[in-house]
C-alpha atoms as a PDB file:
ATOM      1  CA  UNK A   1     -33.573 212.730 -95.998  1.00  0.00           C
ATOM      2  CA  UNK A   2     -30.162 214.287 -96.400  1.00  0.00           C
ATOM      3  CA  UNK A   3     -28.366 215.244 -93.120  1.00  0.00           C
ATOM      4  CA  UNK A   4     -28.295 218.217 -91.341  1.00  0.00           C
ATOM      5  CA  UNK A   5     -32.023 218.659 -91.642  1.00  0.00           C
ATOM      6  CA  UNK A   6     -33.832 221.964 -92.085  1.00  0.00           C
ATOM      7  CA  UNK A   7     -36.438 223.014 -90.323  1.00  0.00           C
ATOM      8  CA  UNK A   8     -39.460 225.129 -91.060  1.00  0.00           C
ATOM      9  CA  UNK A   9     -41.677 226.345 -88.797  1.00  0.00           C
ATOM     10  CA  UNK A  10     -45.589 227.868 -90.494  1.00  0.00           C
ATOM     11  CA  UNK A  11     -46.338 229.449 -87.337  1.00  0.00           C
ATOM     12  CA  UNK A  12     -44.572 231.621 -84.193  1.00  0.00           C
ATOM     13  CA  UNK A  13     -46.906 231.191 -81.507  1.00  0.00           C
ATOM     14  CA  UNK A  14     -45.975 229.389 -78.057  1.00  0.00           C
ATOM     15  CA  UNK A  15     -45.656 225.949 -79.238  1.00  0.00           C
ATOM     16  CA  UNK A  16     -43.184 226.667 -82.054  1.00  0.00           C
ATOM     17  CA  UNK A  17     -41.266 228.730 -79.708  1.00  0.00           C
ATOM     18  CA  UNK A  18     -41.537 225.818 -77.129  1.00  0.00           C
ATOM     19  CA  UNK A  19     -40.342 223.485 -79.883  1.00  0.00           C
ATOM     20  CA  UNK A  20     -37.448 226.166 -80.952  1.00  0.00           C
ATOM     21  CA  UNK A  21     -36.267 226.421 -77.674  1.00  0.00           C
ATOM     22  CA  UNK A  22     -35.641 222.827 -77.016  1.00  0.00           C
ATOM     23  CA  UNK A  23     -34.710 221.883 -80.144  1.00  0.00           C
ATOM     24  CA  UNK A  24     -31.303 224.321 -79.966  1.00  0.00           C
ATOM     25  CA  UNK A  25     -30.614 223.651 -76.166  1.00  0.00           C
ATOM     26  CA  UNK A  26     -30.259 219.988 -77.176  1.00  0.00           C
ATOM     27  CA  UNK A  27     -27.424 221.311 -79.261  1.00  0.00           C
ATOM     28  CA  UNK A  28     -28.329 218.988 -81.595  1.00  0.00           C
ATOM     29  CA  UNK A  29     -30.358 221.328 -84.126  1.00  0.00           C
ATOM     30  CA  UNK A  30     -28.092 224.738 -84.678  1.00  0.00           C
ATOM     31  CA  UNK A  31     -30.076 227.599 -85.216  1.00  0.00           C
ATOM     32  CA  UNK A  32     -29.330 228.171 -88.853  1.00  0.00           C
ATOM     33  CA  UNK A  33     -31.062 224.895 -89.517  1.00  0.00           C
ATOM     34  CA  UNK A  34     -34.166 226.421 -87.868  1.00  0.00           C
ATOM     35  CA  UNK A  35     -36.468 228.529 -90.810  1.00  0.00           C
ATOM     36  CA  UNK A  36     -39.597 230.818 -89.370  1.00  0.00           C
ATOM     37  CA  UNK A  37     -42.640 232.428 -90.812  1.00  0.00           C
ATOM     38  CA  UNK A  38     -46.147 233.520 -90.238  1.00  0.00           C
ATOM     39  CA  UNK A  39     -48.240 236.142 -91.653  1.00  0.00           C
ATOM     40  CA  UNK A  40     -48.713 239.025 -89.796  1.00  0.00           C
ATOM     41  CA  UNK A  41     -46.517 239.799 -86.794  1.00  0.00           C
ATOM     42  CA  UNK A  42     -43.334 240.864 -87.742  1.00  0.00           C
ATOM     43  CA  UNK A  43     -42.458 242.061 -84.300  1.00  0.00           C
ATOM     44  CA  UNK A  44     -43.032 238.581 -82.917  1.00  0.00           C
ATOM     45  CA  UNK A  45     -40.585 237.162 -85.764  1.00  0.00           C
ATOM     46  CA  UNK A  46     -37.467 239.407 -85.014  1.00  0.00           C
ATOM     47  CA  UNK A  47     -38.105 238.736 -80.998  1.00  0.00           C
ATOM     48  CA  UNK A  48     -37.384 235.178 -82.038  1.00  0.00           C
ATOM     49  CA  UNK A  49     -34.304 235.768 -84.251  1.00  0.00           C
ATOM     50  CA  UNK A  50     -32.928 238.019 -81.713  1.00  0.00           C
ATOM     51  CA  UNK A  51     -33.551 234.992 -78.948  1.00  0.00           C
ATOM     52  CA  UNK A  52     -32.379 232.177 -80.563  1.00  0.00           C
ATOM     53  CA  UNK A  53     -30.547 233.691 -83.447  1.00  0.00           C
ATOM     54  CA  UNK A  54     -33.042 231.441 -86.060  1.00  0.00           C
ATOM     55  CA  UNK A  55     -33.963 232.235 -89.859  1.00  0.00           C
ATOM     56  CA  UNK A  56     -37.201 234.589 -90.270  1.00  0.00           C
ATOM     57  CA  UNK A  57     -38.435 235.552 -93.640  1.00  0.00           C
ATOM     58  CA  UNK A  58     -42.201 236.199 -95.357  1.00  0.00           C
ATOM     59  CA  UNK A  59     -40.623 234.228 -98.281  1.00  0.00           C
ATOM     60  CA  UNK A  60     -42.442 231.395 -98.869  1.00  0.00           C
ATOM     61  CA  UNK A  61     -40.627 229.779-101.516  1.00  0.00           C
ATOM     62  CA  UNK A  62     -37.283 230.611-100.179  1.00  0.00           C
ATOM     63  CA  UNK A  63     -38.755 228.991 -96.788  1.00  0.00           C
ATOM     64  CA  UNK A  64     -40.109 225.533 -97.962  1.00  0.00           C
ATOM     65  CA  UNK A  65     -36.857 225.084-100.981  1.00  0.00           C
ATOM     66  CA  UNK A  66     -34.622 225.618 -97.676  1.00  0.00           C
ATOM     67  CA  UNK A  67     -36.100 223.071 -95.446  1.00  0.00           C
ATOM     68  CA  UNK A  68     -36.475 219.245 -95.539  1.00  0.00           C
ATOM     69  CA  UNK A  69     -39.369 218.745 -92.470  1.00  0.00           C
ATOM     70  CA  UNK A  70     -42.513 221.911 -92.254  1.00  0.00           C
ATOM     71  CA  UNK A  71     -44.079 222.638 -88.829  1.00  0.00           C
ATOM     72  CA  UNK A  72     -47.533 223.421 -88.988  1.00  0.00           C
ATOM     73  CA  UNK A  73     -47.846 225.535 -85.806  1.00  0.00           C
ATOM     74  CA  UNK A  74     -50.572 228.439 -86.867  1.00  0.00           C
ATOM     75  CA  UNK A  75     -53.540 228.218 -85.139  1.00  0.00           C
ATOM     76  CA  UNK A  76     -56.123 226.031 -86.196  1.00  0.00           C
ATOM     77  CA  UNK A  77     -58.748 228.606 -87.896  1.00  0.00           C
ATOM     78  CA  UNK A  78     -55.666 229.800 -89.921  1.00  0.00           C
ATOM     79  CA  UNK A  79     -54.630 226.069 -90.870  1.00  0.00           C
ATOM     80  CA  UNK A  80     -56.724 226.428 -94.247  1.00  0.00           C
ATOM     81  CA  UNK A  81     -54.976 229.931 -95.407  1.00  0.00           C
ATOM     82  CA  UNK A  82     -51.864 228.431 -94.783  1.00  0.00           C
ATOM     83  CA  UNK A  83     -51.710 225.176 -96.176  1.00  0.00           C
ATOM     84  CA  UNK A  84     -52.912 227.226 -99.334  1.00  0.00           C
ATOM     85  CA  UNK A  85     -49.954 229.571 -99.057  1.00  0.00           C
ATOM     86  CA  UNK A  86     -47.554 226.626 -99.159  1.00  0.00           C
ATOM     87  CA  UNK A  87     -49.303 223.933-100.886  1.00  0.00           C
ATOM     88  CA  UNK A  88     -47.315 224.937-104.180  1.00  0.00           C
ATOM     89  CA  UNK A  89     -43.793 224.692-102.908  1.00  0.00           C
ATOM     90  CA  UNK A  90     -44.238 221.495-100.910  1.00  0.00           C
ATOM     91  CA  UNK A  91     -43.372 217.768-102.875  1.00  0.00           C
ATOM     92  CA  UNK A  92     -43.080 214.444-101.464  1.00  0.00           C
ATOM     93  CA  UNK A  93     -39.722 214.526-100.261  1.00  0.00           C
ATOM     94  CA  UNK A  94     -40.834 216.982 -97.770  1.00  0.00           C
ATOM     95  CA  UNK A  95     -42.013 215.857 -94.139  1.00  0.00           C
ATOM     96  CA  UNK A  96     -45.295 217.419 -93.352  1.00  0.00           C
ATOM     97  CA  UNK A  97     -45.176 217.574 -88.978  1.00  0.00           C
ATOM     98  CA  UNK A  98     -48.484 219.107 -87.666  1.00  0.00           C
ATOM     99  CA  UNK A  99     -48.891 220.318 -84.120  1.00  0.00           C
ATOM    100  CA  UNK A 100     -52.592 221.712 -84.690  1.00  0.00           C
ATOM    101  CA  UNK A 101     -55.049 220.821 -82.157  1.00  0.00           C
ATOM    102  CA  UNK A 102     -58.105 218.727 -83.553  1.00  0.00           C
ATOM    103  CA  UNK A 103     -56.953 219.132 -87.066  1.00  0.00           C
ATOM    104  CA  UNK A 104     -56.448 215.361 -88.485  1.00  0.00           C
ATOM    105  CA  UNK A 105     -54.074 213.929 -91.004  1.00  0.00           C
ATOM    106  CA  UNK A 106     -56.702 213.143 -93.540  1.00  0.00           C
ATOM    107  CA  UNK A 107     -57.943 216.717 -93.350  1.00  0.00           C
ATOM    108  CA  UNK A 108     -54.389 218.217 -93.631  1.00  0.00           C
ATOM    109  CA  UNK A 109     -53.787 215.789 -96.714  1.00  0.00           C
ATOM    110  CA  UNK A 110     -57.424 216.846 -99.018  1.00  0.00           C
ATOM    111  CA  UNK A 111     -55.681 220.555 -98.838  1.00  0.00           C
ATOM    112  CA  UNK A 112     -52.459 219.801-100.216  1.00  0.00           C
ATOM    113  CA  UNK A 113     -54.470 217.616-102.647  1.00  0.00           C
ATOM    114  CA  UNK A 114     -51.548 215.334-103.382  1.00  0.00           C
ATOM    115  CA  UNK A 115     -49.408 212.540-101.997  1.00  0.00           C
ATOM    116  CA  UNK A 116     -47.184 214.014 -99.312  1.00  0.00           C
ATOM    117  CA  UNK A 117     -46.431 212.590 -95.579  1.00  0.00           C
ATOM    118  CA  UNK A 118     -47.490 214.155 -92.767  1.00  0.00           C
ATOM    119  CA  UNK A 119     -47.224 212.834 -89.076  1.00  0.00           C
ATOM    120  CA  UNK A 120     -49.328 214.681 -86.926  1.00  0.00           C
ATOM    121  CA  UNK A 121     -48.120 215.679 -83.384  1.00  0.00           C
ATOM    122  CA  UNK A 122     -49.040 216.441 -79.446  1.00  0.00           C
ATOM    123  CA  UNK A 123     -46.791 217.668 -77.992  1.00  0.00           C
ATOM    124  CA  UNK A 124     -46.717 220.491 -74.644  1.00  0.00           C
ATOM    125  CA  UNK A 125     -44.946 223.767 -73.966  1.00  0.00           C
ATOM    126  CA  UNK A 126     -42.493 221.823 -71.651  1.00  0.00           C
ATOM    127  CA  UNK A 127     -40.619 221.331 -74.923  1.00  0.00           C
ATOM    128  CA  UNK A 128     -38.906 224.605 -74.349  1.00  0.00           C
ATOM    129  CA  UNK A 129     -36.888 222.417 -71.318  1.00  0.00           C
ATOM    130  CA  UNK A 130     -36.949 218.895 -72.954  1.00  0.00           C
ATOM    131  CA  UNK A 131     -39.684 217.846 -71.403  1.00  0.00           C
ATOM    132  CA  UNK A 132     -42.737 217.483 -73.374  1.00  0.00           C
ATOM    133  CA  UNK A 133     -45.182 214.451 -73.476  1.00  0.00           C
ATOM    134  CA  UNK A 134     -45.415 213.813 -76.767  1.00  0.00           C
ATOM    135  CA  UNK A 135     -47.562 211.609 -78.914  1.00  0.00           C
ATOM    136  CA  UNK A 136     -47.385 211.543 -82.563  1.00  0.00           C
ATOM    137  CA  UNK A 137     -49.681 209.546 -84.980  1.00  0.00           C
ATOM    138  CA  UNK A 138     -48.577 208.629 -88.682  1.00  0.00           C
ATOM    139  CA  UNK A 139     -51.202 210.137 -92.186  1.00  0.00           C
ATOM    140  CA  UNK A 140     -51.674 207.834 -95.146  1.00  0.00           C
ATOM    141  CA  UNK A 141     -48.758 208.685 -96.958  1.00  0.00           C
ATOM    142  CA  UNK A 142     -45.989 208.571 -94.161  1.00  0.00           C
ATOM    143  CA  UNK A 143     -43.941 205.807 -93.662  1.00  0.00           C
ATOM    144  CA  UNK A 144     -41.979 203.918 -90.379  1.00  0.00           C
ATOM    145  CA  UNK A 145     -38.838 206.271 -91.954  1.00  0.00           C
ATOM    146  CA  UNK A 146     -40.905 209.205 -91.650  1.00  0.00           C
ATOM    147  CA  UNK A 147     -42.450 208.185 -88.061  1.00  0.00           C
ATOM    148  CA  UNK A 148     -38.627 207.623 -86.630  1.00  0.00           C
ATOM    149  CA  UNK A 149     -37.482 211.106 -87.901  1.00  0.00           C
ATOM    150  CA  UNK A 150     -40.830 212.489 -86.159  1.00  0.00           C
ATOM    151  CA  UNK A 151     -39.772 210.742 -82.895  1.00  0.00           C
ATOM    152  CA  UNK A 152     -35.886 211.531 -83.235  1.00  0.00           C
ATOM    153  CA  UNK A 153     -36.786 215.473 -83.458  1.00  0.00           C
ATOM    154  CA  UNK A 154     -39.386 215.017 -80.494  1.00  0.00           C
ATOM    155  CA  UNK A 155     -37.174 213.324 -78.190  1.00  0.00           C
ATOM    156  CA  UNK A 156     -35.232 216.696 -78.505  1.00  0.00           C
ATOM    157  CA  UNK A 157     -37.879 217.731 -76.539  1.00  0.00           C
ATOM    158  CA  UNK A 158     -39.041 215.289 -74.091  1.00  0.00           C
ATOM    159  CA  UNK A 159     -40.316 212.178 -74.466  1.00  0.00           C
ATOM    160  CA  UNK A 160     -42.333 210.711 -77.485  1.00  0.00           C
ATOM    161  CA  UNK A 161     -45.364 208.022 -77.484  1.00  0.00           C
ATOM    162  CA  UNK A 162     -46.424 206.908 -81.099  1.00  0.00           C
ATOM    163  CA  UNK A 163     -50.695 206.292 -80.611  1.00  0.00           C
ATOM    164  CA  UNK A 164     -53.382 205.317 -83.279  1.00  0.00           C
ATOM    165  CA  UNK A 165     -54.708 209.068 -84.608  1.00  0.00           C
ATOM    166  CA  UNK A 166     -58.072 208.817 -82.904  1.00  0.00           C
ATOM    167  CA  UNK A 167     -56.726 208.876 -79.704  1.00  0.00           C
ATOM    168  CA  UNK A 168     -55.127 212.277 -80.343  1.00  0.00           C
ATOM    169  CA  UNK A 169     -57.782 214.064 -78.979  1.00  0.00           C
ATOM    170  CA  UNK A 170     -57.822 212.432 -75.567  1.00  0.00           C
ATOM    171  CA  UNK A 171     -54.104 213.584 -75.883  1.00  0.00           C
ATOM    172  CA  UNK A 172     -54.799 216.722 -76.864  1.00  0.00           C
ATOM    173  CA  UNK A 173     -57.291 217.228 -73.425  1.00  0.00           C
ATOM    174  CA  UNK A 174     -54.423 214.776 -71.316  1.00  0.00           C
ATOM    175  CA  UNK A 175     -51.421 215.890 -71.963  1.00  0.00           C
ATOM    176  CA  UNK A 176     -51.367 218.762 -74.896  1.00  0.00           C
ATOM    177  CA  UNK A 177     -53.432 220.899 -71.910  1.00  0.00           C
ATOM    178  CA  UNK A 178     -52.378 219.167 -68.818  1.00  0.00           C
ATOM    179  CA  UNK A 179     -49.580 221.529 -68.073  1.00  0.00           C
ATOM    180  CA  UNK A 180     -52.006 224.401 -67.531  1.00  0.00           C
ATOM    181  CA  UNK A 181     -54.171 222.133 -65.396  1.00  0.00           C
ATOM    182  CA  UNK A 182     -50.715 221.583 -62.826  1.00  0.00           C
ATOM    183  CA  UNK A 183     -50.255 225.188 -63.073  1.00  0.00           C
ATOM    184  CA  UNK A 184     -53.663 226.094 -61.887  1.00  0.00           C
ATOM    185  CA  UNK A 185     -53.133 223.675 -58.714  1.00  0.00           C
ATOM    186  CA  UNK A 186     -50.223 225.421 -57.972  1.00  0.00           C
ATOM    187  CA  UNK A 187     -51.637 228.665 -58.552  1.00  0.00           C
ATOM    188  CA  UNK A 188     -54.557 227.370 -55.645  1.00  0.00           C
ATOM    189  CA  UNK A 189     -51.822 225.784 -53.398  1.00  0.00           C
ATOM    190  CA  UNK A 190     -50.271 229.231 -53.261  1.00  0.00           C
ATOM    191  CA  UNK A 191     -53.283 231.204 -52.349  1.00  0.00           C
ATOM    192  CA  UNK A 192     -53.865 228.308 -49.768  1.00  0.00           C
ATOM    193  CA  UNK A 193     -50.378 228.903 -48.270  1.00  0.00           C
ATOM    194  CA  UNK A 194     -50.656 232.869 -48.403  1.00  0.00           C
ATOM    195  CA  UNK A 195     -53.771 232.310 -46.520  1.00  0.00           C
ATOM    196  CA  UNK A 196     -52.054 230.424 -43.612  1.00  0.00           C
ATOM    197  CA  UNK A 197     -49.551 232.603 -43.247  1.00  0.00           C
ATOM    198  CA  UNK A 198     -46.281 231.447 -45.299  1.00  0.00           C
ATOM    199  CA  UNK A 199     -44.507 234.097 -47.476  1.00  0.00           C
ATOM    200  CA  UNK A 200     -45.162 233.845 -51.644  1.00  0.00           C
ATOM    201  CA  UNK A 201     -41.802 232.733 -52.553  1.00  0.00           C
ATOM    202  CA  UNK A 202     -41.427 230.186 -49.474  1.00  0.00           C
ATOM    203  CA  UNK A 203     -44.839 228.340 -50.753  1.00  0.00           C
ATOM    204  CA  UNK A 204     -43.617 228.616 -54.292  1.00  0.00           C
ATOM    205  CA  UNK A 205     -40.627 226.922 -53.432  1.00  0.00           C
ATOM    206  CA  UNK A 206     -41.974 224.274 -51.364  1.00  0.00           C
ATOM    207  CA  UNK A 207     -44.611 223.551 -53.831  1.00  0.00           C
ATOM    208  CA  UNK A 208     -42.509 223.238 -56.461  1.00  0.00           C
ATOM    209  CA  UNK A 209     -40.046 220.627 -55.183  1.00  0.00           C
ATOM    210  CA  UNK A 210     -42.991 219.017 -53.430  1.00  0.00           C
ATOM    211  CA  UNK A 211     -44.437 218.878 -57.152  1.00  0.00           C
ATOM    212  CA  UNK A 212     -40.798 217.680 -58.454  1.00  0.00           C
ATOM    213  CA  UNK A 213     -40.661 214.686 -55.839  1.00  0.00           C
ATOM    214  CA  UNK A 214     -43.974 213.738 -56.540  1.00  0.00           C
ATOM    215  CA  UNK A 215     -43.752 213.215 -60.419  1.00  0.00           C
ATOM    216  CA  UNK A 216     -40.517 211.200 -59.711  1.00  0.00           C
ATOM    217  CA  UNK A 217     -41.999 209.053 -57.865  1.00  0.00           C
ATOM    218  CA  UNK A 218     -44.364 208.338 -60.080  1.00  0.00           C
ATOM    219  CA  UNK A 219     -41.289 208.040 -62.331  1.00  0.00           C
ATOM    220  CA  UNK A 220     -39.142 205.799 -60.716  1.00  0.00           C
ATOM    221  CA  UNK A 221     -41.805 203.655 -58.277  1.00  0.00           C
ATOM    222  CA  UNK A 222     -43.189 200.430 -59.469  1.00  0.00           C
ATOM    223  CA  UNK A 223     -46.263 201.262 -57.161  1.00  0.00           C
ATOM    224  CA  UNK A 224     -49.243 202.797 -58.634  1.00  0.00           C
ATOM    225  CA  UNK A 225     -50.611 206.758 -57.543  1.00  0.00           C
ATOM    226  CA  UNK A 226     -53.555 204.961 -55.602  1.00  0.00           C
ATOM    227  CA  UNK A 227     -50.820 203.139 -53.577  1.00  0.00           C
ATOM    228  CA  UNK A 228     -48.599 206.086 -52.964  1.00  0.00           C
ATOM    229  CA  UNK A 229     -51.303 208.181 -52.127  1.00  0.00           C
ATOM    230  CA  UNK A 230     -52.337 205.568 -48.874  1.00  0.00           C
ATOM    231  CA  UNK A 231     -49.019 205.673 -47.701  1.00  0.00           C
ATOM    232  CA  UNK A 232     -48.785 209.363 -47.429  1.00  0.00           C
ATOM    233  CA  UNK A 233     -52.060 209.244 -45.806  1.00  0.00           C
ATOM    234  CA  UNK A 234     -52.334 208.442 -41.705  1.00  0.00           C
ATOM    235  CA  UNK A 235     -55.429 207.508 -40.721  1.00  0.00           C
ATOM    236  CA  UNK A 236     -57.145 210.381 -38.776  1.00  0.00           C
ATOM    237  CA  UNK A 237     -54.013 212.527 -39.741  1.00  0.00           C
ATOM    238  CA  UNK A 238     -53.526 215.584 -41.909  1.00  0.00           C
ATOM    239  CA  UNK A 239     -53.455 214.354 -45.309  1.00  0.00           C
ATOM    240  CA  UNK A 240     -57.009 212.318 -44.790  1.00  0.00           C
ATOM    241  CA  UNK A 241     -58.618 216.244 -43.211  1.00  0.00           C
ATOM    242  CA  UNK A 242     -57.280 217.859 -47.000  1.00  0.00           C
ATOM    243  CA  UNK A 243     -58.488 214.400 -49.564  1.00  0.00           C
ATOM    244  CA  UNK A 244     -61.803 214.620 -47.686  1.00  0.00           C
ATOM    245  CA  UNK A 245     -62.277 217.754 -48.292  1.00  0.00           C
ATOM    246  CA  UNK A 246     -60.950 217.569 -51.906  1.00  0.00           C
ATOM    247  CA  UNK A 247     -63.772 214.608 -52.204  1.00  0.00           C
ATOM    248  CA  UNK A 248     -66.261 216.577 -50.631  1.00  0.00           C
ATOM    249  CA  UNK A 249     -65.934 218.995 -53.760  1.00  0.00           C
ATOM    250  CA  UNK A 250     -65.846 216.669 -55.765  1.00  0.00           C
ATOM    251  CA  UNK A 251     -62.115 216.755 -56.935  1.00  0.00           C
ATOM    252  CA  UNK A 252     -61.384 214.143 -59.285  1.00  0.00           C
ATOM    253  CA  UNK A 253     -65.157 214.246 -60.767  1.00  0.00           C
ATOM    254  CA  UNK A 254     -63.866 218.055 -61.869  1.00  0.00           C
ATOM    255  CA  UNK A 255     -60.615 217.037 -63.547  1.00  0.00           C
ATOM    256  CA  UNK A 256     -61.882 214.009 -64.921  1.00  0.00           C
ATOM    257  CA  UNK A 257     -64.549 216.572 -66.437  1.00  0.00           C
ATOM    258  CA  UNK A 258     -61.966 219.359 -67.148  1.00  0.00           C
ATOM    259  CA  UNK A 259     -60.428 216.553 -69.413  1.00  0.00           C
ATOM    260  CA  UNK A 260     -63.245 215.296 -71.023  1.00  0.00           C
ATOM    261  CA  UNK A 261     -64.163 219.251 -71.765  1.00  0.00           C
ATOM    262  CA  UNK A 262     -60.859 219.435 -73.592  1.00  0.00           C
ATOM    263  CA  UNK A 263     -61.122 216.562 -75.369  1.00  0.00           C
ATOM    264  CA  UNK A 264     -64.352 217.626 -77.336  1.00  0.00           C
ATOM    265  CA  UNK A 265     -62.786 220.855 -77.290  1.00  0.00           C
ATOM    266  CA  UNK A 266     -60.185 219.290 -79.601  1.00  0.00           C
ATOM    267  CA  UNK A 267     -63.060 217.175 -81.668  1.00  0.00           C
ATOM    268  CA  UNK A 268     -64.725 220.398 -81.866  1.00  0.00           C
ATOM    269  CA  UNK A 269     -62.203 222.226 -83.533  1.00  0.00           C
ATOM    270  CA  UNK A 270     -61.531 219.323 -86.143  1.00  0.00           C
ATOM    271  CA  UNK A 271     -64.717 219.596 -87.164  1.00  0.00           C
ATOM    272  CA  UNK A 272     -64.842 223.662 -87.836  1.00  0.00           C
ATOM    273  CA  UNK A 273     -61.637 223.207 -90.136  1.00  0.00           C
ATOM    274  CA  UNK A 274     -63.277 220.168 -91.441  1.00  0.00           C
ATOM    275  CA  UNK A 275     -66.476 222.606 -92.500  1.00  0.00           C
ATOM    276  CA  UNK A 276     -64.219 225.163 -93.394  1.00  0.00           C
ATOM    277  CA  UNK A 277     -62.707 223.042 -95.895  1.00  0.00           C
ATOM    278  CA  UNK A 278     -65.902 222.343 -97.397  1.00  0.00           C
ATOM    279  CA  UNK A 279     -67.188 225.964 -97.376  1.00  0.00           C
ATOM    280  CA  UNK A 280     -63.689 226.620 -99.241  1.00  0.00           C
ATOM    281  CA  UNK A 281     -64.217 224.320-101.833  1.00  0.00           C
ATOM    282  CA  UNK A 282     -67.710 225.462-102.561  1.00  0.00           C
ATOM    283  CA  UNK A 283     -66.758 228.547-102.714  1.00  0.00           C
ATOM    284  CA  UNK A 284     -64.499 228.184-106.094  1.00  0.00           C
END
């Protein structure tokens, strides 16, 4: 592909601005490389421009002639409408990127109905500070080429982690959701500290750097969480009163089934574009 890339983004929702946002604090993706659309918010288009100084437009043609790699970034329900929308403007020199939960390669390919790469991508909305986990799983038609320049535009944002396709949904429940899950532990650690006392933006702080240390250990430690978690815990001390109370409620049986919930989640919603598809076709 010819060099400086183009960018389109087919969607303006949270991940595309997540995606956006990292891609131009990089500095290595201006903003006039960076194309947006979607179909029915314009105020949500010009809050973007006016952030991050990007392309917007409802032109369609203009959008897809203009750019060398697409983002699919509407929601899933709205992938089939869109693909349509595009599917004339788009040939095989393009680079067909989708970040659409559940919705697979194959499925993205019968809609364009010919020949054109598309990598399909997990990433989370810690993109907007470089640091998404990001997995990314090759179609049919895409090529090593096509999988580096996926991995060279997501390490803009974080880190990348090429996996066979059917393990995107695990992803998708892992680390797609899993910032939401940390969020919600904070959001009970705070309430915990309010309760004993501590003022809101003295527990915020503590938790977050307590959060912060903890992840780099788990960074830069060759000892596993199981290990790390013993040492911080005393026999008879504090630590051992909070995990037995944590296994009392079952802690880890809840997250392991808050993942597993997402996960199907993600299967799920495969499956209703995947019928969607097939009522389309019917249909003409």
């Amino acid at each position: 592909m010819k060099q400086p890339l183009n960018i389109a983004f087919i969607g303006a929702g949270s991940m595309a601005e997540a995606m956006i946002s990292g891609l131009i604090s990089t500095n290595k993706f201006k903003p006039g490389q960076i194309h947006v659309t979607n179909y029915s918010n314009d105020a949500r288009l010009h809050e973007l421009r006016n952030q991050y100084k990007i392309n917007i437009t409802r032109n369609i043609p203009l959008i897809i002639q203009k750019s060398d790699v697409i983002v699919l970034a509407v929601k899933p329900k709205d992938v089939v409408e869109s693909i349509e929308n595009i599917k004339p403007y788009i040939h095989k020199s393009h680079l067909i990127i989708s970040v659409l939960a559940g919705v697979s390669t194959s499925s993205i390919l019968s809609l364009f109905q010919h020949e054109v790469p598309v990598v399909r991508a997990m990433p989370n909305t810690s993109a907007s500070i470089g640091l998404s986990a990001t997995a990314i799983s090759k179609g049919e038609h895409a090529n090593d080429e096509h999988i580096k320049l996926a991995e060279t535009l997501f390490h803009t944002v974080g880190t990348v982690t090429v996996v066979p396709e059917a393990h995107l949904h695990a992803v998708t429940g892992l680390s797609g959701s899993g910032p939401a899950y940390v969020y919600y532990l904070v959001e009970a650690m705070q309430k915990a500290a309010l309760h004993q006392g501590l003022e809101s933006d003295v527990a915020t702080d503590l938790i977050t750097q307590t959060l912060i240390g903890a992840a780099q250990m788990l960074r830069t430690s060759p000892k596993s969480p199981t290990t790390l978690r013993k040492e911080v815990t005393s026999p008879g001390g504090t630590t051992e009163a909070g995990l037995e109370q944590l296994t009392d409620y079952e802690f880890q049986e809840a997250l392991i089934q808050c993942i597993d919930k997402a996960t199907l989640r993600s299967k799920e919603l495969g499956e209703a574009i995947d019928e969607k598809m097939m009522s389309s076709r019917t249909s003409r």
